[in-house]
C-alpha atoms as a PDB file:
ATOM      1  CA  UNK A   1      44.581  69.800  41.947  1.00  0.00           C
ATOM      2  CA  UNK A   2      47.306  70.662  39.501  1.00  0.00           C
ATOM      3  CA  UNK A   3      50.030  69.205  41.623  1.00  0.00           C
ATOM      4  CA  UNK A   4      48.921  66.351  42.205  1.00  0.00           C
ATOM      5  CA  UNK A   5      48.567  65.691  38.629  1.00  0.00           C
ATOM      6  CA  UNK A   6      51.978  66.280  37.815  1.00  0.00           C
ATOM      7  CA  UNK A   7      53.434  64.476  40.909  1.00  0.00           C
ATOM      8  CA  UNK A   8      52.342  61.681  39.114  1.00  0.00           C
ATOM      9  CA  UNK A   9      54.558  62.113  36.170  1.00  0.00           C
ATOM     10  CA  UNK A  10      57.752  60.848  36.211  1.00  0.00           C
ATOM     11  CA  UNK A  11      59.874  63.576  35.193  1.00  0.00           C
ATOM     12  CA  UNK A  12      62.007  62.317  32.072  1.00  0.00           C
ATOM     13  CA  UNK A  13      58.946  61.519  30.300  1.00  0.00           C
ATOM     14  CA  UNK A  14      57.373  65.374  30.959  1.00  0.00           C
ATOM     15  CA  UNK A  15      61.269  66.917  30.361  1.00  0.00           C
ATOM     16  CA  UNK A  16      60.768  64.511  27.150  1.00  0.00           C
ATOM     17  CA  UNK A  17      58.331  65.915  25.954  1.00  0.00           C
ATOM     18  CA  UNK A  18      58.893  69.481  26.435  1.00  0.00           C
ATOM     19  CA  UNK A  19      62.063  68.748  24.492  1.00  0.00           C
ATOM     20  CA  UNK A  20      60.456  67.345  21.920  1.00  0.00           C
ATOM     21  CA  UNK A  21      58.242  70.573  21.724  1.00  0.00           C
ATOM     22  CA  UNK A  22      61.211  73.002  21.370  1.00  0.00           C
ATOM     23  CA  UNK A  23      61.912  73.445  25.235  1.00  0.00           C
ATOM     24  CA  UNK A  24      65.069  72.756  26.789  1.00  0.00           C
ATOM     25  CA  UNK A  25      64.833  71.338  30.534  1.00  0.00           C
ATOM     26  CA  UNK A  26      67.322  70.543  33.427  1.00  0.00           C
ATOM     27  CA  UNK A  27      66.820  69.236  36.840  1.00  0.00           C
ATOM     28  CA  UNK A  28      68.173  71.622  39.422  1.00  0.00           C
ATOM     29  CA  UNK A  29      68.031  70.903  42.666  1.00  0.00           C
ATOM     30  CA  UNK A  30      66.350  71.998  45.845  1.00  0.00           C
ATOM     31  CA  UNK A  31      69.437  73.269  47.593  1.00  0.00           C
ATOM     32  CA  UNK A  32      69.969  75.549  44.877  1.00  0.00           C
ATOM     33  CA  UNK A  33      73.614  74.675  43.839  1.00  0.00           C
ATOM     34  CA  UNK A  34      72.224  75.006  40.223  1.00  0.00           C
ATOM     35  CA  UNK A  35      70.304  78.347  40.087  1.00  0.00           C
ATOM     36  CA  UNK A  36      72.562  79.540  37.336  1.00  0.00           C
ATOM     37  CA  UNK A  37      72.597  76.831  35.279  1.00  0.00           C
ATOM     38  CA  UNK A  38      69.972  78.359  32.916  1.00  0.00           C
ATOM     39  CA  UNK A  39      72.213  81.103  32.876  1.00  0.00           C
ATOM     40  CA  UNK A  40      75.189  78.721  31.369  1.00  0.00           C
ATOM     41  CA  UNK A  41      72.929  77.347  29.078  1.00  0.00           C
ATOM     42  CA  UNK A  42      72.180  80.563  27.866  1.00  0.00           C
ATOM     43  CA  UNK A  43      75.573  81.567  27.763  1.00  0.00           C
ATOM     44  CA  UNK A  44      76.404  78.572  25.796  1.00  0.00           C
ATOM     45  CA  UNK A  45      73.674  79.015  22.867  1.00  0.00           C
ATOM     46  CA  UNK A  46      75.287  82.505  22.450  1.00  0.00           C
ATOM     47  CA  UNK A  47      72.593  84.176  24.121  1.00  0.00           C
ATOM     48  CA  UNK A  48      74.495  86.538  26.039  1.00  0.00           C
ATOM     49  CA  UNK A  49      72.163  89.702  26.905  1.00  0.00           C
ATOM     50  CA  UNK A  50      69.565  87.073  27.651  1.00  0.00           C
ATOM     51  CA  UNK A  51      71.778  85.117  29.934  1.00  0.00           C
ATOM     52  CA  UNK A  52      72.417  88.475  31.348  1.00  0.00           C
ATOM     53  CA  UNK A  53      68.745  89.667  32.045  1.00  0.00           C
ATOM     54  CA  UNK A  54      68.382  85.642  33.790  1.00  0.00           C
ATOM     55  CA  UNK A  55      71.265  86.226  35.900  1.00  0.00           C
ATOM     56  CA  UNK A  56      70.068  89.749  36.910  1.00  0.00           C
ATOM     57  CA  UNK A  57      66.632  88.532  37.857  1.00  0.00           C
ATOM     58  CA  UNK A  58      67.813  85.444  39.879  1.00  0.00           C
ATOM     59  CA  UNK A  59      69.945  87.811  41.930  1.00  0.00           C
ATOM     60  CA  UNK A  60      67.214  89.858  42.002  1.00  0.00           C
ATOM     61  CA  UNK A  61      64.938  87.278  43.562  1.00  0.00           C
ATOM     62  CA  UNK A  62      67.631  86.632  45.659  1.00  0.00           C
ATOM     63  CA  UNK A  63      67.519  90.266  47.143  1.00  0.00           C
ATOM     64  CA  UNK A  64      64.079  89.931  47.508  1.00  0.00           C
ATOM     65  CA  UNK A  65      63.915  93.323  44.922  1.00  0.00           C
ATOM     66  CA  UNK A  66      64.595  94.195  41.862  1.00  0.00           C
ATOM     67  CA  UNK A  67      67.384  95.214  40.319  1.00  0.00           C
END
């Protein structure tokens, strides 16, 4: 299976990688203290009506509906 796979990785090297390939990564964490971080990245690489449509679909999910 495909987890299994990837639990195999250790997670700098993939978040390496994806970098390398254009991607920007962060670790969040399971309690959730950074579900808006994408948001501040966004924010921060001027991205503002992006950050905007993230932050309105996290809260969304959140809700359990959308918004």
């Amino acid at each position: 299976e495909t987890h299994d796979i990837l639990e195999e990785l250790d997670s700098d090297d993939i978040i390496e990688v994806m970098s390398k390939r254009g991607y920007s990564c962060f670790k969040g964490s399971s309690s959730g203290d950074n579900v808006f971080s994408s948001v501040e990245h966004l924010l921060d690489c001027g991205l503002v009506d992006t950050a905007r449509a993230e932050a309105m679909m996290i809260v969304g999910k959140i809700l359990g509906r959308s918004l």
